[in-house]
N, C-alpha and C. Protein backbone atom coordinates (compact mmCIF):
# COMPACT_ATOMS: atom_id res chain seq x y z
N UNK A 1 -34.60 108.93 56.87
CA UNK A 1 -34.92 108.00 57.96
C UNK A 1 -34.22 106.68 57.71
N UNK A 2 -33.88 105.77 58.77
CA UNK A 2 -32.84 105.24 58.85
C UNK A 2 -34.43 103.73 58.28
N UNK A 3 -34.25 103.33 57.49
CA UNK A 3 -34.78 101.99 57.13
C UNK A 3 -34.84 100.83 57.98
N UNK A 4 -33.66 100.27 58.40
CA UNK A 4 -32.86 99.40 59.34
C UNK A 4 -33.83 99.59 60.89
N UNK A 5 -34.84 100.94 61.41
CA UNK A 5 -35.24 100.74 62.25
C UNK A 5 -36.96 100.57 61.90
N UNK A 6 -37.13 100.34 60.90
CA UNK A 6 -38.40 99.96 61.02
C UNK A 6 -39.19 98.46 60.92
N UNK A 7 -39.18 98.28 61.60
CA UNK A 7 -39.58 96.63 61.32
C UNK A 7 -40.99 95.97 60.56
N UNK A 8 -40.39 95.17 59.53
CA UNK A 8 -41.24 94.78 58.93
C UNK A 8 -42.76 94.10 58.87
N UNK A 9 -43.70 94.89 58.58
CA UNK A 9 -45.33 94.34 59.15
C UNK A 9 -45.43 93.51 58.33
N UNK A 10 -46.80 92.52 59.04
CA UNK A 10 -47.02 90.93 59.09
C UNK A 10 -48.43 91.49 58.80
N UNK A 11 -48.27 91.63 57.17
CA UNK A 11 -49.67 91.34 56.73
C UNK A 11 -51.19 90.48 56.84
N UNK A 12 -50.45 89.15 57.27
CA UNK A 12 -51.66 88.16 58.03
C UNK A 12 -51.89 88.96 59.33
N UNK A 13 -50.78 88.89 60.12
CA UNK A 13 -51.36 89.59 61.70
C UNK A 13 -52.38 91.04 61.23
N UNK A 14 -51.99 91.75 60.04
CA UNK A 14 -53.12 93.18 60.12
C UNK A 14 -54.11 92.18 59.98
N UNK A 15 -54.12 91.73 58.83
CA UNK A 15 -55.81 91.05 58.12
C UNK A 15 -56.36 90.50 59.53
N UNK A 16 -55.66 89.59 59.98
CA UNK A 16 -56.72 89.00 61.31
C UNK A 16 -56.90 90.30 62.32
N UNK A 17 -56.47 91.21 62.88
CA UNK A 17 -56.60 92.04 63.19
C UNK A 17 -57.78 93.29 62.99
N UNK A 18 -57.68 93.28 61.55
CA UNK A 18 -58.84 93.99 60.68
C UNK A 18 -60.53 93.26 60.83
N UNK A 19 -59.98 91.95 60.87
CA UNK A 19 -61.51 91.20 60.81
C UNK A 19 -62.29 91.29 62.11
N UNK A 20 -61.22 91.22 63.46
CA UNK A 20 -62.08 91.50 64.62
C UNK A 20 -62.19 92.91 65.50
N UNK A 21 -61.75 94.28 64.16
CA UNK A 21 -62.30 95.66 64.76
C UNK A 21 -63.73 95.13 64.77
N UNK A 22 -64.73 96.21 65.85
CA UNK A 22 -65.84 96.66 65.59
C UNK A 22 -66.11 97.57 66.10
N UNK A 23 -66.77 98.38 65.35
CA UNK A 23 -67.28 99.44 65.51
C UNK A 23 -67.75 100.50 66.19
N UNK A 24 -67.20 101.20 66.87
CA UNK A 24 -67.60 102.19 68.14
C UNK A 24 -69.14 102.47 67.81
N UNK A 25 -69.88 102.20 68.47
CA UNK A 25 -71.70 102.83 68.77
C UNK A 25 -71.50 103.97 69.49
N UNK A 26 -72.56 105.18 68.43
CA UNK A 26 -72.93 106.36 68.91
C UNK A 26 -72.89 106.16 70.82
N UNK A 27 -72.86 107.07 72.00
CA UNK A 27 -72.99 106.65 73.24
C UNK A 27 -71.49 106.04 73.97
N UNK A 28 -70.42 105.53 73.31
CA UNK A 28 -69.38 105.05 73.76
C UNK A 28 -68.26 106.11 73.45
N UNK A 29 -68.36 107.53 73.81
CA UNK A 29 -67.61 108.43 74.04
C UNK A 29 -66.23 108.55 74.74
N UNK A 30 -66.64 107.79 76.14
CA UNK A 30 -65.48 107.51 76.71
C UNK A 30 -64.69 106.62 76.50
N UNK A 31 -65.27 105.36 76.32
CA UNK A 31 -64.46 104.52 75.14
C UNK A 31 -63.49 104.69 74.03
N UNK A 32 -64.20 105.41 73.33
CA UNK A 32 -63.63 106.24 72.25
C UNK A 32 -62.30 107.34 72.67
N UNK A 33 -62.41 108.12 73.89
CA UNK A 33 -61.52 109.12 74.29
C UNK A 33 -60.01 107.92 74.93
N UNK A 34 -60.66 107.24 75.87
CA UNK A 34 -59.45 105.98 75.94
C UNK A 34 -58.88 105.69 74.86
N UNK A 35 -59.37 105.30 74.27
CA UNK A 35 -58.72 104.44 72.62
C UNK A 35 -57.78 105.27 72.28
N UNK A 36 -58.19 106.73 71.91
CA UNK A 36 -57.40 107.55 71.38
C UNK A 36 -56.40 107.96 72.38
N UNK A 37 -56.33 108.01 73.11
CA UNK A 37 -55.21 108.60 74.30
C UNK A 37 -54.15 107.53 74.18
N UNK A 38 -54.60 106.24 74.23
CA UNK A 38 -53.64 105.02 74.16
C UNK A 38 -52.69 105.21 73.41
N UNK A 39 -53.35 105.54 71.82
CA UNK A 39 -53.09 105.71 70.72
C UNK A 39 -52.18 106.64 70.13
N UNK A 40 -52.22 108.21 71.26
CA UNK A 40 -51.48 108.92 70.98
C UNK A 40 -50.66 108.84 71.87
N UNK A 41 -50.28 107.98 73.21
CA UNK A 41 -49.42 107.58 73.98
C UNK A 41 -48.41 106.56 73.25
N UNK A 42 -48.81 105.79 72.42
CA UNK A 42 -47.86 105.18 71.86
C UNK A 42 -47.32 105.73 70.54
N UNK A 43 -47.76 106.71 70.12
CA UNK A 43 -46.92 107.62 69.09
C UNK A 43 -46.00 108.26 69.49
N UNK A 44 -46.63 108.88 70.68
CA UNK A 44 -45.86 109.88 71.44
C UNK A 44 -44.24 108.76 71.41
N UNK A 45 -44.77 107.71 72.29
CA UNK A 45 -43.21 106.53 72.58
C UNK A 45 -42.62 106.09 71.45
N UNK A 46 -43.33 106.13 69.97
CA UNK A 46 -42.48 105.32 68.96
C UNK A 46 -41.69 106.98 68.47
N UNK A 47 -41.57 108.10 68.58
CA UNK A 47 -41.06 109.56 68.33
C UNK A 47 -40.33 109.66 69.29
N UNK A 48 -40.08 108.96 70.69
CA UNK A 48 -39.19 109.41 71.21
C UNK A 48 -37.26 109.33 70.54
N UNK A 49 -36.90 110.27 70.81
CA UNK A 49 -35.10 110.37 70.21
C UNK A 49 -34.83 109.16 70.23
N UNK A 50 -33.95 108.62 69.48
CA UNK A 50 -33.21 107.70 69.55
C UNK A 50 -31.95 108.18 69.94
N UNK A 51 -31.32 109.52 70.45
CA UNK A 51 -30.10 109.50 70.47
C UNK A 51 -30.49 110.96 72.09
N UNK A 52 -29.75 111.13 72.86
CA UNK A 52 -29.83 111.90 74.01
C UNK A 52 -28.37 112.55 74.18
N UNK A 53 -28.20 113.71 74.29
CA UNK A 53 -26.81 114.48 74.84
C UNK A 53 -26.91 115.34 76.07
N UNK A 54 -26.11 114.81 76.86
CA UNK A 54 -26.12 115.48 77.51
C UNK A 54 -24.48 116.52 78.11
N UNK A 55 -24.82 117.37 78.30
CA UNK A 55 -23.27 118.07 78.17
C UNK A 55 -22.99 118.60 79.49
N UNK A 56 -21.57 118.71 79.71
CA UNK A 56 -21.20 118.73 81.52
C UNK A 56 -21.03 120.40 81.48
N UNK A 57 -21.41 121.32 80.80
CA UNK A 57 -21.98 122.69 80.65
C UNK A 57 -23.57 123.02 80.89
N UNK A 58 -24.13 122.11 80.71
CA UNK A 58 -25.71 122.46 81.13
C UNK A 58 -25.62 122.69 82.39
N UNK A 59 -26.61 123.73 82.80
CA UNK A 59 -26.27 123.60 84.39
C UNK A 59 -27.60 123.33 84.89
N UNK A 60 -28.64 122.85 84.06
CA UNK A 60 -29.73 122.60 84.33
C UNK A 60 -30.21 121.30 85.04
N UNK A 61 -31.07 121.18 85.51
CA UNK A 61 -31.63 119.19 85.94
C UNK A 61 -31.00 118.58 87.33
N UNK A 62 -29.98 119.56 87.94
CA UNK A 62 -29.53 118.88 89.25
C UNK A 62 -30.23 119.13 90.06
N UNK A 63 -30.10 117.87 91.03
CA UNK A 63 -31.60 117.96 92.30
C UNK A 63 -30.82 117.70 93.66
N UNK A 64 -30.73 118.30 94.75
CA UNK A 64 -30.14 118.05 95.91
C UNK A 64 -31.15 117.28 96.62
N UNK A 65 -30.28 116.22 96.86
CA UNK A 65 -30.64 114.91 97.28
C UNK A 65 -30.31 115.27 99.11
N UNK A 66 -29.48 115.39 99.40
CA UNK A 66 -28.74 115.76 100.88
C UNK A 66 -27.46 116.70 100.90
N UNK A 67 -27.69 116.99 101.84
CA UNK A 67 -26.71 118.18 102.20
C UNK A 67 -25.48 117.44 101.42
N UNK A 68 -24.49 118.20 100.15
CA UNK A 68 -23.17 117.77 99.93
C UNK A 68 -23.53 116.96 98.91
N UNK A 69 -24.78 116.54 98.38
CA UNK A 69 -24.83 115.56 97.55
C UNK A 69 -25.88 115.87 96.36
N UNK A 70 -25.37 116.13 95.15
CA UNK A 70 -26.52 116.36 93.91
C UNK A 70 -26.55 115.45 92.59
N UNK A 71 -27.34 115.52 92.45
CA UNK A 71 -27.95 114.26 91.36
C UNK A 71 -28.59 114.73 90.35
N UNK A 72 -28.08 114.79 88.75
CA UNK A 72 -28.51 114.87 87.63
C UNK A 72 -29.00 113.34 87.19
N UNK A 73 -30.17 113.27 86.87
CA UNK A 73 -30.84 112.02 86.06
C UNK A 73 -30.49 112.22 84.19
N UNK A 74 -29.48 111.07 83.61
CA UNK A 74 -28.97 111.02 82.55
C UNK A 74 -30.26 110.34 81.78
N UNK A 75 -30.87 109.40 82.12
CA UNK A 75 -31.50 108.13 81.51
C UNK A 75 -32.34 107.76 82.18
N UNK A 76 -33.61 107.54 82.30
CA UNK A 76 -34.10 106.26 82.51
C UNK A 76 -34.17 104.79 81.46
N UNK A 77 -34.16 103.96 81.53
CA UNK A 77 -34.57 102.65 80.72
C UNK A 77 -34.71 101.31 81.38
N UNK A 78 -35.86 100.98 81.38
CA UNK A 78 -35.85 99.20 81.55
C UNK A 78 -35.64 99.17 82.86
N UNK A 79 -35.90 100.34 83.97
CA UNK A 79 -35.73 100.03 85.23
C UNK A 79 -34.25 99.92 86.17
N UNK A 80 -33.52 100.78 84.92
CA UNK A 80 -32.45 101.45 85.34
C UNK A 80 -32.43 102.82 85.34
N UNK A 81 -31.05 103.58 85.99
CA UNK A 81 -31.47 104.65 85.53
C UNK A 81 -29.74 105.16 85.74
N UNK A 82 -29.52 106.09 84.86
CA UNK A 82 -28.57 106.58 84.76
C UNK A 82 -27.74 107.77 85.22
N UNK A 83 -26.84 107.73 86.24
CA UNK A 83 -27.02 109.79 86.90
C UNK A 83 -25.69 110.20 86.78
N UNK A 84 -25.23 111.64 87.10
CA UNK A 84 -24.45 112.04 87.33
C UNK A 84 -24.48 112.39 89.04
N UNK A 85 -23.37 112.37 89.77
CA UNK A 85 -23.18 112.48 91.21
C UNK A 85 -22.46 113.68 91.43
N UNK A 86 -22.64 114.82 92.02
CA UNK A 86 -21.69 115.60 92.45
C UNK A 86 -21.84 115.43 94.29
N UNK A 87 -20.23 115.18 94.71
CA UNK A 87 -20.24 115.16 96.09
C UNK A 87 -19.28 116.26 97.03
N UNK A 88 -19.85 116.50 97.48
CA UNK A 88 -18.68 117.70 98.25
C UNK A 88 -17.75 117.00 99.32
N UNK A 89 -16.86 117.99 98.65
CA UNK A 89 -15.80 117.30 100.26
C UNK A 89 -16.21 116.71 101.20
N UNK A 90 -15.62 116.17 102.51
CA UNK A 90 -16.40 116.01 103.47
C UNK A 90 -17.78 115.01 103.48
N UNK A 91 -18.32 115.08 102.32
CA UNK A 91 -19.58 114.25 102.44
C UNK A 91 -19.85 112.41 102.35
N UNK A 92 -20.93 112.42 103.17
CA UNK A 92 -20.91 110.35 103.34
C UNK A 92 -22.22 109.76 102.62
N UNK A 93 -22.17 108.60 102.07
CA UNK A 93 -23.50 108.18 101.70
C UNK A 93 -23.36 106.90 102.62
N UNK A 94 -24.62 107.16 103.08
CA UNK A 94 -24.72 105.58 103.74
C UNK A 94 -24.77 104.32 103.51
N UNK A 95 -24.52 103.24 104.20
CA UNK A 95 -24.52 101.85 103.40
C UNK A 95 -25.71 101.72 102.59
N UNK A 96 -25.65 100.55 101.93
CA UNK A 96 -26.37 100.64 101.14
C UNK A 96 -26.52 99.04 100.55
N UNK A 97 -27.63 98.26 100.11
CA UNK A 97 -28.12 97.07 99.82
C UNK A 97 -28.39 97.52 97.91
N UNK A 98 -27.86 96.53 96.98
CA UNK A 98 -28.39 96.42 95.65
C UNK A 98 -29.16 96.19 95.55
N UNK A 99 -30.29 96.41 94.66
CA UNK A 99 -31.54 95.73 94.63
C UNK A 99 -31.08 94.90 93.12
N UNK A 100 -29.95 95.31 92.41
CA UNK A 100 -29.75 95.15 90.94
C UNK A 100 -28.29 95.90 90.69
N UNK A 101 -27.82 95.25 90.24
CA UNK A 101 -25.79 95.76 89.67
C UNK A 101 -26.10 97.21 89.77
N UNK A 102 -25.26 97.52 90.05
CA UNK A 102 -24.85 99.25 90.09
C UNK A 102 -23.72 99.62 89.45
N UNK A 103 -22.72 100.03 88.63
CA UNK A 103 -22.05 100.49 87.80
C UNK A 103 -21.68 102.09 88.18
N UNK A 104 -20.43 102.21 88.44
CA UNK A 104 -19.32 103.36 89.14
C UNK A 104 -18.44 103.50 88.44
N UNK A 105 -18.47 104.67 87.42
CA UNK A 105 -17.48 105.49 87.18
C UNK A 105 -17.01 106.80 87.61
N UNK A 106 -15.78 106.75 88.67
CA UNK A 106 -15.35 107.93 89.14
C UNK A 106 -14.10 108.83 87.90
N UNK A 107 -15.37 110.04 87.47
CA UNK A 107 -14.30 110.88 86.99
C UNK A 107 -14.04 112.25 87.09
N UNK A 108 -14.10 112.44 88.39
CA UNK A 108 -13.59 113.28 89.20
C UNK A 108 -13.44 113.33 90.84
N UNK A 109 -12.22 113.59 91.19
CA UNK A 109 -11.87 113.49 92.38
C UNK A 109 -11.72 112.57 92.81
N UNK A 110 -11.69 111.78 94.56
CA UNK A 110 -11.75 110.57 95.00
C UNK A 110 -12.70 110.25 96.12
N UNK A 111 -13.23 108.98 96.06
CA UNK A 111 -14.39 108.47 96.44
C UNK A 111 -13.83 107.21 97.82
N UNK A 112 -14.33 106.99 98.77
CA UNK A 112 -13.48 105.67 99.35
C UNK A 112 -15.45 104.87 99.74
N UNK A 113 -15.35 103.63 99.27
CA UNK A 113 -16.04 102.69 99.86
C UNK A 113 -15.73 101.78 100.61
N UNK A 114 -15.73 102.07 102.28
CA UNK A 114 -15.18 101.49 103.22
C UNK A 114 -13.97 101.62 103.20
N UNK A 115 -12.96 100.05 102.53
CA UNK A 115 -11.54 100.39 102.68
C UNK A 115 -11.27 100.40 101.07
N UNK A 116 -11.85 100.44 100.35
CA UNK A 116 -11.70 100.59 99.05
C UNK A 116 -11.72 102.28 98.48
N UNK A 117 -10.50 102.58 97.37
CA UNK A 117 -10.02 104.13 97.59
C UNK A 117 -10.63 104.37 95.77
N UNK A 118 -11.06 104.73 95.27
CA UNK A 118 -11.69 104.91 93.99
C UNK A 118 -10.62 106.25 93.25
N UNK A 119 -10.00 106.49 92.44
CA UNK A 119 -9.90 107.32 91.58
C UNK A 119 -10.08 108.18 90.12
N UNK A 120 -10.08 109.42 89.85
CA UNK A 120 -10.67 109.53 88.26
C UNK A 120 -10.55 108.35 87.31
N UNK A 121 -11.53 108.56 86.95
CA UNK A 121 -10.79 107.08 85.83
C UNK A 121 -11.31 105.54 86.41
N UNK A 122 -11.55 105.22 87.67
CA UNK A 122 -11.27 104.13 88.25
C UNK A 122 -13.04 103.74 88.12
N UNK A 123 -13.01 102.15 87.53
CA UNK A 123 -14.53 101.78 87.40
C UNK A 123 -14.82 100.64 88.88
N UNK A 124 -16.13 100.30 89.09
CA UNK A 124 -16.65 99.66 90.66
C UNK A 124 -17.89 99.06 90.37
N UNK A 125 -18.14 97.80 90.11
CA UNK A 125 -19.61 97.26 90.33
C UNK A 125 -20.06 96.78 91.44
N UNK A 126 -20.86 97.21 91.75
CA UNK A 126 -21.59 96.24 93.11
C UNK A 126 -22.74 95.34 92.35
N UNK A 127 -22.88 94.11 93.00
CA UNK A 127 -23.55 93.23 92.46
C UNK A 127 -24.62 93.31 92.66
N UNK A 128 -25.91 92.97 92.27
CA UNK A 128 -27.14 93.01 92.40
C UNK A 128 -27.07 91.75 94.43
N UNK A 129 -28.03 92.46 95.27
CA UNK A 129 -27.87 92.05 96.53
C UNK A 129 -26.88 92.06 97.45
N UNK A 130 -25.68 92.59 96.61
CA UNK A 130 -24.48 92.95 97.94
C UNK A 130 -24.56 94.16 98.47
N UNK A 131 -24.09 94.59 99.63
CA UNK A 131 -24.10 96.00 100.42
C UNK A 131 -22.77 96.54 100.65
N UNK A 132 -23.22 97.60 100.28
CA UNK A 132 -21.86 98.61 100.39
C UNK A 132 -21.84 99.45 101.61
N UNK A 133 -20.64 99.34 101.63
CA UNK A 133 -20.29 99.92 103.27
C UNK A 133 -20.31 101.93 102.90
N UNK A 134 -20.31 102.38 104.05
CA UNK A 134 -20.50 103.51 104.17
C UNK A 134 -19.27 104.29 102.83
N UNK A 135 -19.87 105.37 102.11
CA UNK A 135 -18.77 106.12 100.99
C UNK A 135 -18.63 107.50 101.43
N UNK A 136 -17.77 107.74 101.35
CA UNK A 136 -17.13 109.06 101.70
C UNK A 136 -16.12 110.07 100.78
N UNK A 137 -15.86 111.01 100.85
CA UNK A 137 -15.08 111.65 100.22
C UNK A 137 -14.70 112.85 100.87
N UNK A 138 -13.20 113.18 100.60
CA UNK A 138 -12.63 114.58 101.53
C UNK A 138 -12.19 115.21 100.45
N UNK A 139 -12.09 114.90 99.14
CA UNK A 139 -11.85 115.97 98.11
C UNK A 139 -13.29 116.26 97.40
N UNK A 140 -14.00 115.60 97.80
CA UNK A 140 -15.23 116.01 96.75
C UNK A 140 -15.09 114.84 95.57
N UNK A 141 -16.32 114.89 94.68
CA UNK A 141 -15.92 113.94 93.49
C UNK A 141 -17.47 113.98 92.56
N UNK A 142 -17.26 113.74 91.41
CA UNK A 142 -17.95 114.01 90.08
C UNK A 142 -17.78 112.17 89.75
N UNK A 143 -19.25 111.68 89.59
CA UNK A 143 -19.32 109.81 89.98
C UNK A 143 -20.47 110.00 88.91
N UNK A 144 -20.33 108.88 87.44
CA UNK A 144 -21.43 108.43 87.26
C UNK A 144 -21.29 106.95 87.62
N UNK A 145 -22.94 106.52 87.60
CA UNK A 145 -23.73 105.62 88.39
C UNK A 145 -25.09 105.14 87.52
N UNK A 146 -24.69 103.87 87.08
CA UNK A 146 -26.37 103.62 86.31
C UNK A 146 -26.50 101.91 87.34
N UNK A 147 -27.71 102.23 87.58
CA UNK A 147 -28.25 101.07 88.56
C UNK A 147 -29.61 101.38 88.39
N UNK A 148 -30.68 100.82 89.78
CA UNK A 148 -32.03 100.80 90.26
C UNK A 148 -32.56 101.81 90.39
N UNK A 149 -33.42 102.25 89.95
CA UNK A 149 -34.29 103.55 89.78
C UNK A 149 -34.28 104.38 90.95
N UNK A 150 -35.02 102.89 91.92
CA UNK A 150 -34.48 103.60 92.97
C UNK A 150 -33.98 103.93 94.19
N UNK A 151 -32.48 103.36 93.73
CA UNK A 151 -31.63 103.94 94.56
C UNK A 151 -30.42 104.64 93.73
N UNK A 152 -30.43 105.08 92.58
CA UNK A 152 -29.61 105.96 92.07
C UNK A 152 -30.66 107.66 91.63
């Protein structure tokens, strides 16, 4: 285990901590069942991976969003969220308002936002509160996208 991620406890903060437990009374069952759920909710979160893979061979986790348009969820964090885009030929997403930066990497195929022409390789931020004009594509295209929960 990596040392470097455990952060060092503040022996005064336990002791004062220690002095104002008290004592669950026989009768406070449900009390008691809260406590512990909390308790194993935040174990559960300090065990989560520190590291996530995801591989463009899984063929698992894609969700059709609209006709021509599917969405693998990479990430959530902090009220972002991270996806993969598959778009079919032919297909449009409608304009669209930021609520928060959005981040566009096209690496596959080509994408056009309004008069703007996107290619593999080619990166695109929209700013948190600007709107994007209608997107389209006639070859199809493979887009990741980490922005607002939710609208990615």
């Amino acid at each position: 285990m990596n040392r470097n991620l455990i952060p060092e406890i503040d022996v005064d903060l336990l002791e004062e901590l220690d002095a104002r437990l008290v004592p669950v009374q026989a009768g406070d069952e449900l009390l008691l069942a809260r406590a512990k759920a909390t308790i194993m909710r935040t174990i559960a979160q300090d065990r989560a991976p520190l590291y996530r893979t995801v591989r463009a061979s899984d063929r698992e986790g894609w969700q059709k969003v609209c006709p021509g348009l599917e969405r693998k969820v990479l990430w959530d964090s902090q009220g972002a969220r991270s996806v993969m885009l598959r778009v079919a030929p032919g297909t449009t997403v409608p304009a669209h308002v930021h609520g928060m930066d959005e981040e566009c990497v096209v690496l596959q195929g080509t994408i056009r936002i309004g008069e703007l022409e996107l290619h593999a390789g080619d990166y695109h931020v929209g700013r948190r509160g600007t709107s994007h004009e209608l997107a389209a594509t006639d070859t199809g295209a493979v887009v990741y996208l980490r922005g607002a929960m939710d609208e990615v």
